[in-house]
Structures are given as C-alpha cells and as structure tokens.
Protein backbone atom coordinates (compact mmCIF):
# COMPACT_ATOMS: atom_id res chain seq x y z
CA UNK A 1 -25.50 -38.07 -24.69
CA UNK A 2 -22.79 -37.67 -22.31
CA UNK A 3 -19.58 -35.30 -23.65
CA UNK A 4 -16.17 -36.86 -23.05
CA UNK A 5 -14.11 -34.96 -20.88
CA UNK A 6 -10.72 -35.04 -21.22
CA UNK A 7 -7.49 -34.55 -19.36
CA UNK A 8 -6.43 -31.55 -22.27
CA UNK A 9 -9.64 -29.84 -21.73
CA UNK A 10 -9.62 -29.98 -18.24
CA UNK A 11 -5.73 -28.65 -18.06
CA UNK A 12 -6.44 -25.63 -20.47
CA UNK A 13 -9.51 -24.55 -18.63
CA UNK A 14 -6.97 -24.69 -15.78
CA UNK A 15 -4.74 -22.43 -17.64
CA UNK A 16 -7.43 -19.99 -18.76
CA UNK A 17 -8.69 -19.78 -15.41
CA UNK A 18 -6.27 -20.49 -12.78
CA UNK A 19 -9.08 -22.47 -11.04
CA UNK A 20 -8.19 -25.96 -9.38
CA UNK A 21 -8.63 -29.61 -11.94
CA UNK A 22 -11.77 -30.69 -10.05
CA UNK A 23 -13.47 -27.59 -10.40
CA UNK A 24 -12.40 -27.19 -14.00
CA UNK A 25 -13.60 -31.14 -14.92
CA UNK A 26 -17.02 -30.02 -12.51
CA UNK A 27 -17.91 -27.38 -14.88
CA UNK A 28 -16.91 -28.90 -18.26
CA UNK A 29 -18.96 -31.64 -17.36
CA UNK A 30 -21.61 -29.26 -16.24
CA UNK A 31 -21.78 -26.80 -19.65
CA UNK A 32 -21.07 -30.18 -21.44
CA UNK A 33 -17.80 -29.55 -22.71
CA UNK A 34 -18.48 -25.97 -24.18
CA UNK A 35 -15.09 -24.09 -22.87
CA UNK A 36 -17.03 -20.42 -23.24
CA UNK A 37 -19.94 -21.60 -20.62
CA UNK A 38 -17.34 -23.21 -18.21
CA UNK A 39 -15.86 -20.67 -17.73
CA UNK A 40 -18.65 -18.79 -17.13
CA UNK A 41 -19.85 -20.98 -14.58
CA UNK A 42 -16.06 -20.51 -12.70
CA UNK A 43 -16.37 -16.85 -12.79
CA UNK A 44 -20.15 -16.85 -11.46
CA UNK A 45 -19.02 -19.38 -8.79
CA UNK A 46 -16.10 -17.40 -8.23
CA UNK A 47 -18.05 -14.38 -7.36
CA UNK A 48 -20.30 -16.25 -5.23
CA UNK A 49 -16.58 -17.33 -3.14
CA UNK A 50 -15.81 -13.85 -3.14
CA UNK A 51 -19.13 -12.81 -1.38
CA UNK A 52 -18.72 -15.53 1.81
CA UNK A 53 -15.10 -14.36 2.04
CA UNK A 54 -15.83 -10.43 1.62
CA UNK A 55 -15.92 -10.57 5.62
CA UNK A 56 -12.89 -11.96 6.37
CA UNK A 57 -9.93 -9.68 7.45
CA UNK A 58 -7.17 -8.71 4.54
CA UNK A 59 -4.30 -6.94 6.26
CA UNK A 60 -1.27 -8.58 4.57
CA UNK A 61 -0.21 -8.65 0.75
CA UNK A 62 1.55 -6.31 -1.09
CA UNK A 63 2.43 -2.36 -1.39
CA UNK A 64 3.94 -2.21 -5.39
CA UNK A 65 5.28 0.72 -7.40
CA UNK A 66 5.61 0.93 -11.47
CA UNK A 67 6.53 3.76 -13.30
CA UNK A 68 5.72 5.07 -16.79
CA UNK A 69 7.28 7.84 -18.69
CA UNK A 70 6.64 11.04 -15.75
CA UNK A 71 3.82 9.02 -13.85
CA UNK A 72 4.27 6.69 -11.02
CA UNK A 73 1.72 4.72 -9.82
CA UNK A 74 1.63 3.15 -6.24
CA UNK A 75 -1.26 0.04 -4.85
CA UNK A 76 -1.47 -1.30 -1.60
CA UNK A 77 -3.82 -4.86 -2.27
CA UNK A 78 -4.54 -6.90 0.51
CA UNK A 79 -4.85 -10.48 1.04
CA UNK A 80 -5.53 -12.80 4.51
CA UNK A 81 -2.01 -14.00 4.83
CA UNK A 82 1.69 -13.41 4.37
CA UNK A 83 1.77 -16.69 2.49
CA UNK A 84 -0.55 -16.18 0.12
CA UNK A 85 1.31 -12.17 -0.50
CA UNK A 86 4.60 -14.31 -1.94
CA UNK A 87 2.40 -16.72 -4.49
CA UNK A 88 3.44 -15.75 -7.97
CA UNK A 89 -0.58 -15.34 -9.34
CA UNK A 90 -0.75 -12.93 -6.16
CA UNK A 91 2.24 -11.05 -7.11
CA UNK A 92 1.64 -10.78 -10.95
CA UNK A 93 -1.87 -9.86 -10.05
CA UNK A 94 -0.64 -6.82 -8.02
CA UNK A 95 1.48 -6.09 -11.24
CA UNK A 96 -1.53 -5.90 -13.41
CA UNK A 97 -3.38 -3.88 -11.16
CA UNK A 98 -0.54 -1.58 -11.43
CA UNK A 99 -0.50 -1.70 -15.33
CA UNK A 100 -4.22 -1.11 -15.22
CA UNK A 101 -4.13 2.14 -12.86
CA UNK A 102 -1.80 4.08 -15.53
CA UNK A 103 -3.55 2.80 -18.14
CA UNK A 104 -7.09 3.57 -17.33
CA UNK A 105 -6.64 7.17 -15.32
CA UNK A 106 -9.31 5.94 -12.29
CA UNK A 107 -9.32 8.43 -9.60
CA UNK A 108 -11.03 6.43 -7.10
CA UNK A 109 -11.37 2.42 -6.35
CA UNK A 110 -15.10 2.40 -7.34
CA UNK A 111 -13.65 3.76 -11.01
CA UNK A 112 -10.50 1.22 -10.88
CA UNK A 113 -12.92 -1.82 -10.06
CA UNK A 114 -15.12 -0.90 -13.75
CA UNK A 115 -11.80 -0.48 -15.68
CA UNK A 116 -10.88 -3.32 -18.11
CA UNK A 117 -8.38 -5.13 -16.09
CA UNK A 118 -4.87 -5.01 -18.13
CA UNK A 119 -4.72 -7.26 -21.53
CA UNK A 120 -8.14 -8.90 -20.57
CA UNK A 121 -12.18 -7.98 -21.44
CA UNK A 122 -12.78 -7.86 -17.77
CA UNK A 123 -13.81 -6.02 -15.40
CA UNK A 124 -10.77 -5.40 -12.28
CA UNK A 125 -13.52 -6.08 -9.71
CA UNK A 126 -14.42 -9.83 -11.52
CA UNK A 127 -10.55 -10.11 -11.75
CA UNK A 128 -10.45 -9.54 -7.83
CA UNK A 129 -13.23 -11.79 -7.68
CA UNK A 130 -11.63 -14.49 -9.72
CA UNK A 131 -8.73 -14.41 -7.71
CA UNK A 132 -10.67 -14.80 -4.53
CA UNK A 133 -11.86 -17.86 -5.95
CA UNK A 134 -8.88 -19.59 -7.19
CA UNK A 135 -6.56 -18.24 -4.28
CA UNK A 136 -8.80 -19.31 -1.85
CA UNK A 137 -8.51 -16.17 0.46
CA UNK A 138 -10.49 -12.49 0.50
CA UNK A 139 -8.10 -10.39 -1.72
CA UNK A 140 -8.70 -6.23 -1.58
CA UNK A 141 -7.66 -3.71 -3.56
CA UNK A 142 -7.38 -1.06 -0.53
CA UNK A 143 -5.79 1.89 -1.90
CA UNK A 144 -3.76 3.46 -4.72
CA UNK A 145 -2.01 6.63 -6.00
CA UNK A 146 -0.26 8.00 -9.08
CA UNK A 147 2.69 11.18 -8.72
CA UNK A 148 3.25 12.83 -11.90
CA UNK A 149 6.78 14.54 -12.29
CA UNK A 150 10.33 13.70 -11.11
CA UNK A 151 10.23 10.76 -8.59
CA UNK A 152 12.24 8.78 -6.52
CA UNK A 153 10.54 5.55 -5.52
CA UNK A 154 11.85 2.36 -2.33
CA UNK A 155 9.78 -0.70 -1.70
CA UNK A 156 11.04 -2.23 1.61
CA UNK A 157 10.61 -5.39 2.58
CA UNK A 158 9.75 -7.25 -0.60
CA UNK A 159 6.11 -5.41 -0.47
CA UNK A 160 5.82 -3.93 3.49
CA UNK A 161 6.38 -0.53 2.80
CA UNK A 162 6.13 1.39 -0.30
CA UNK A 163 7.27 5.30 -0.85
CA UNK A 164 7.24 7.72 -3.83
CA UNK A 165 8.86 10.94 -3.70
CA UNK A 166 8.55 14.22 -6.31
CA UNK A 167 10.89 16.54 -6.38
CA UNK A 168 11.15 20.27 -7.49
CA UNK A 169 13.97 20.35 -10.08
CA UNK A 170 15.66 23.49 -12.02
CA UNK A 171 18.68 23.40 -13.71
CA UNK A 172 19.69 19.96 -12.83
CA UNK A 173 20.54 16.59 -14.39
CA UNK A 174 17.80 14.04 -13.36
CA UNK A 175 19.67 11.55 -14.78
CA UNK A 176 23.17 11.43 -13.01
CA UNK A 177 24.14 9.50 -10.79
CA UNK A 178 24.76 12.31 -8.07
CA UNK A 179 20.80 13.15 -8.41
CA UNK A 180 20.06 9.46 -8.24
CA UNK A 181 21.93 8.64 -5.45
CA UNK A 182 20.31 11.98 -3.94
CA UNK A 183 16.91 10.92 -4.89
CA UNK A 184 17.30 7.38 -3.33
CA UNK A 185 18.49 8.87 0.20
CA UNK A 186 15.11 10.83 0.49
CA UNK A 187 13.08 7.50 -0.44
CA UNK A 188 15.09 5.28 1.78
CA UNK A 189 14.61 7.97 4.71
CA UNK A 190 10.97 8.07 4.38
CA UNK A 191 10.92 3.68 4.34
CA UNK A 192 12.63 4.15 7.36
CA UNK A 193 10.46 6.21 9.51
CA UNK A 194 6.59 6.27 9.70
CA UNK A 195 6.41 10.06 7.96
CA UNK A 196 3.07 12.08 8.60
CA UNK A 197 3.92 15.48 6.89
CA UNK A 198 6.55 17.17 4.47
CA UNK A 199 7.57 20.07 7.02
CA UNK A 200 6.31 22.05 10.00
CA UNK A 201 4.55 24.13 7.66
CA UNK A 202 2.38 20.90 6.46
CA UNK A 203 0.87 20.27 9.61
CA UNK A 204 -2.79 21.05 9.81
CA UNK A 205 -3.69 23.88 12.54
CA UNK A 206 -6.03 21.96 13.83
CA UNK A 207 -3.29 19.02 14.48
CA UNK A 208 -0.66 21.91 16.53
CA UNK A 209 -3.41 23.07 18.26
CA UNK A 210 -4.40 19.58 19.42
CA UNK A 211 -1.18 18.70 20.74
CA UNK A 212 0.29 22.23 22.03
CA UNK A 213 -2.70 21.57 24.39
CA UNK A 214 -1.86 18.16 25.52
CA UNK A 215 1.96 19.50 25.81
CA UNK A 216 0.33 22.23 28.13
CA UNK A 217 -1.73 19.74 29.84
CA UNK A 218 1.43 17.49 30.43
CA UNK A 219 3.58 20.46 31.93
CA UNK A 220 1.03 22.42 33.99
CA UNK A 221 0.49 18.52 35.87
CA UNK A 222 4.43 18.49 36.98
CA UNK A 223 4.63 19.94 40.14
CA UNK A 224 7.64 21.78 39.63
CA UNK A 225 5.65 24.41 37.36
CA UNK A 226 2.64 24.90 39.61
CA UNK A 227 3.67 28.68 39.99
CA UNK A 228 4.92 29.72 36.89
CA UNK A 229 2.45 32.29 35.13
CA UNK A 230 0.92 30.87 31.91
CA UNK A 231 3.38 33.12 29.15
CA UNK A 232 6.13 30.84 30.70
CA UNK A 233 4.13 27.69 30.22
CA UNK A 234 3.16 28.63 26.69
CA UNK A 235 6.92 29.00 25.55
CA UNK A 236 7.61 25.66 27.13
CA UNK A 237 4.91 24.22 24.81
CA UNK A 238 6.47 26.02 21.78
CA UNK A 239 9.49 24.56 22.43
CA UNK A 240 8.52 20.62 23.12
CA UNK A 241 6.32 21.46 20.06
CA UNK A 242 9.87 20.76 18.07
CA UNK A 243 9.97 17.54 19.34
CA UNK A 244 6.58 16.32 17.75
CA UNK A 245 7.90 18.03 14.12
CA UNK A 246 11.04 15.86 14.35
CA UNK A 247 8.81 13.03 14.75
CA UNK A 248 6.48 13.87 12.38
CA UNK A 249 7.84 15.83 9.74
CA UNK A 250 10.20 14.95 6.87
CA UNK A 251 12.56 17.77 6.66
CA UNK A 252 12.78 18.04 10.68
CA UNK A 253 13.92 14.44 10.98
CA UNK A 254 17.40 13.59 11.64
CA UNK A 255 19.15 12.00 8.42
CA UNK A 256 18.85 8.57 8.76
CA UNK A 257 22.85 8.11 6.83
CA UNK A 258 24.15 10.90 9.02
CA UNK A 259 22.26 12.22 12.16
CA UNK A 260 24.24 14.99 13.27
CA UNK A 261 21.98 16.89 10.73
CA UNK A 262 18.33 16.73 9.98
CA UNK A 263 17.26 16.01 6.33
CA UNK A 264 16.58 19.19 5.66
CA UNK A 265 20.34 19.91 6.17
CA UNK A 266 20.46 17.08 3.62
CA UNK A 267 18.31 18.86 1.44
CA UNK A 268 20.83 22.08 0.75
CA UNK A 269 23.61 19.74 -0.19
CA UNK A 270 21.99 18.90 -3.42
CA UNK A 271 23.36 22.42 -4.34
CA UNK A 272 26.26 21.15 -5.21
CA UNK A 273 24.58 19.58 -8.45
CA UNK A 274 23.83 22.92 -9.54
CA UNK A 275 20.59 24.27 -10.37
CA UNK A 276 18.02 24.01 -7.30
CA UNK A 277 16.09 20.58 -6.23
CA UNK A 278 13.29 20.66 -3.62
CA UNK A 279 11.56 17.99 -2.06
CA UNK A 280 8.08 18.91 -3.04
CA UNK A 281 6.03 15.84 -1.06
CA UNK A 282 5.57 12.26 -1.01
CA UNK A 283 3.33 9.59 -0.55
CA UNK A 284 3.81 6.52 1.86
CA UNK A 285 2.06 2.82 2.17
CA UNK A 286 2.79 0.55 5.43
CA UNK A 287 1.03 -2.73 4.45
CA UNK A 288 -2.17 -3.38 6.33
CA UNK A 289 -1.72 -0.05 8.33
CA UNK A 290 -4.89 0.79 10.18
CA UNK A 291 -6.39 -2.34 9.58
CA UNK A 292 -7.38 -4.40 12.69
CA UNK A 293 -6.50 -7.64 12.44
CA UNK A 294 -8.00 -10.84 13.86
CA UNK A 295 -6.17 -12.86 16.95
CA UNK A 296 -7.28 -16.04 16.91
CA UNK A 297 -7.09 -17.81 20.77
CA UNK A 298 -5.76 -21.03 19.86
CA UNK A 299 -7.22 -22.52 23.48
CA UNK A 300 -10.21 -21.85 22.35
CA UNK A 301 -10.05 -23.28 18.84
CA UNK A 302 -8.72 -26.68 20.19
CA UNK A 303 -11.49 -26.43 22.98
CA UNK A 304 -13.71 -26.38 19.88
CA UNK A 305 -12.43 -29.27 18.04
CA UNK A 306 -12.83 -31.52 21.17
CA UNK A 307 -16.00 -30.70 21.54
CA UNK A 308 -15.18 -29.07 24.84
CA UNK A 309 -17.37 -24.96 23.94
C-alpha cells in the first residue's frame, strides 16, 4: 500500500537535510515515508555525489578564524567557486568546522574528518560529504591550525586571507587598548604582504644558500664584474641578500602604516606599554594558494555545443 507523502514531510526532511524538495519527496517515497531511512538514503547518495565531484578543482571558499579562551583556531575549506564561498550553509559550515577543530584537539585532517562534527552524531568527513551533495560543488577541507597563547588575529577580504599572530608578553596589559591597537598593526601587516618567515634568523640554511647562489650567479653574468676576484663578489651577495629578507621576512619589512621604518622598528615601540612584548611567529592562509586552477577555453566549449569538436 502506497504511503502518502506530504508537503510537511517533504519540507522537514528539507530542513533536516538541506537537500533539494525533489530529492527529499524521491526518498520518502522510496523508504516509504520512514524519515530515519530517508535520510539515510540522502546521505548514502550524497556520498556517492561527493565521489564523481572529488576530481573537480576547489581553489575558492573561505580562510576563517575563531577563538576560545588562549586557543585560536584557523581553516582554510575550499569550494569550486566564489559564489558558492558567500552561500550562508557554506559559511556556517566553515563555522562549524571551526567549532569542531577546538573542540575535538585533531592534529591532522585524517583525525578532523573522524571527529563528531559540532552539535551533530556525525562524522566531519559525511558532513563534507553532505554538503557536496546539497551544494552541488566539491567542497575540501584543505588545511587548518590552532595557536595557543596571546594572539592577534585579521581576516581580509571577507575570507581571502586569514592571519594569526602570538606574541611574547611580560609585564604588560593584554587587554588595553594600546596593546590592541599594537596587536592589530602586526596582523594587518602580515594580510598585507605574502610573509614567508618571522626574521632573518627563520630562514632555513638551505633556503640562503639557494639564493646567495643565484645572487652570485646573477652578478658574476654582468659584465661590469668580470674581473673582480670572488671575496668582492661574495660581499656583493651578502649585501643583495638584504633585499630577499625584506621581502621575505616579517621584522625586515618596511611598516606598512609608516615605511620610513621596518616593523621591527615597530616592534621596540611597544616599550612604551611597559613590560616587554615580542612577536614570537605567526601563521598565514591566502585562499586557494598553491592550488592550480582550471581555465576553461570558452571557444572551445561553444565549439562543443555546436557540435563543431
């Protein structure tokens, strides 16, 4: 005997699930109006979405910071388009991803992906799956971090570029306005500027010794050094080498509100709150950074549609 399906059932699967009316009315009819087994049919069918979209090429979305008591937690998820990064369910899902890092402790994506996902019984990795499903685009959870301590924190760009910075603090108010406003200059100089390392002393060896030899390389080809004896050359290469820490290195940069001094100029100015504050290191998300994304050649796609390839 055939179970009457009707519009209420159909609109609070909708609201449990998030998937569209048709599907939800599919797989009522389907599990014959038992709520429990449609939506265990979405989910399963949701997974099998997620699977022919695992392919496709995430590089927009969302970088999100949340703090909690002394930790702050920052995500970068991914989704296919900037469209899809500014939907509500997107956004709220970032948030709960968020919640769900400081909650569960994971130190690596495999570990987020079995945690319960925040105020559900599920799994973040069937959440992510759901979502693929009722978005309707391949949605990944690409990268995350949590800084325990004193941190300052700027998201630029409603979601493009995300930065948390700790500081060292003795003998200072952290919660004054002077240290605030201090705090927030250091955050807002790393959004500004891609940053690789704290200071000169944060570069890798094996990163100076890379490019002192391409700096060498670069002034032993100009002409005008052919004769000079290789001590001369490697000064010259010490010396361009500060060009690569100002563009590379926090504390060499120059201060993005003032740049007749570099930041870490900036930096001894906080003396002035007493005590001592250091900036101890940071962490910085570009959305979709290092991802390759697809260019679609629109000749070619109309070609396709006309039947012309």
């Amino acid at each position: 005997m055939a179970v009457n399906i009707s519009a209420q059932m159909v609109g609070d699967l909708k609201k449990k699930t998030g998937a569209g009316l048709m599907d939800c009315k599919r797989a009522l009819v389907e599990a014959e109006g038992d709520v429990d087994a449609a939506i265990k049919l979405l989910r399963e069918r949701g997974m099998a979405v997620a699977a022919k979209k695992a392919d496709r090429v995430a590089a927009e979305g969302l970088v999100a910071i949340l703090k909690d008591g002394n930790k702050t937690a920052m995500v970068e998820v991914n989704s296919e388009t900037d469209f899809v990064a500014k939907n509500a369910t997107f956004v709220e899902f970032v948030n709960g991803v968020l919640r769900t890092v400081l909650a569960c402790g994971p130190k690596t994506i495999d570990e987020l992906n079995a945690c319960k996902f925040d105020g559900t019984e599920f799994t973040v990795d069937a959440t992510v799956k759901d979502k693929i499903f009722t978005i309707g685009e391949n949605i990944t959870i690409r990268r995350f971090v949590v800084v325990e301590g004193i941190t300052s924190t700027y998201i630029h760009g409603n979601g493009v570029t995300g930065v948390i910075v700790k500081f060292d603090v003795d003998g200072v108010d952290t919660t004054s306005a002077e240290f605030a406003e201090f705090s927030k200059n250091i955050a807002l100089q790393l959004g500004a500027y891609p940053t690789q390392y704290l200071d000169p002393a944060s570069v890798p060896a094996s990163v100076i010794a890379e490019e002192t030899a391409i700096i060498k390389e670069q002034i032993k080809n100009d002409p005008k050094n052919a004769s000079k004896p290789d001590a001369i050359i490697e000064k010259m290469a010490t010396g361009k080498l500060g060009k690569f820490y100002e563009a590379n290195c926090l504390t060499e940069q120059a201060y993005v509100k003032d740049d007749s001094m570099k930041v870490s100029k900036y930096e001894t100015t906080a003396k002035a709150l007493g005590g001592s504050i250091k900036i101890a290191g940071f962490e910085r998300y570009e959305r979709g950074e290092g991802i390759e994304k697809r260019v679609d050649n629109l000749d070619e796609e109309v070609a396709k549609m006309l039947g012309k390839k």
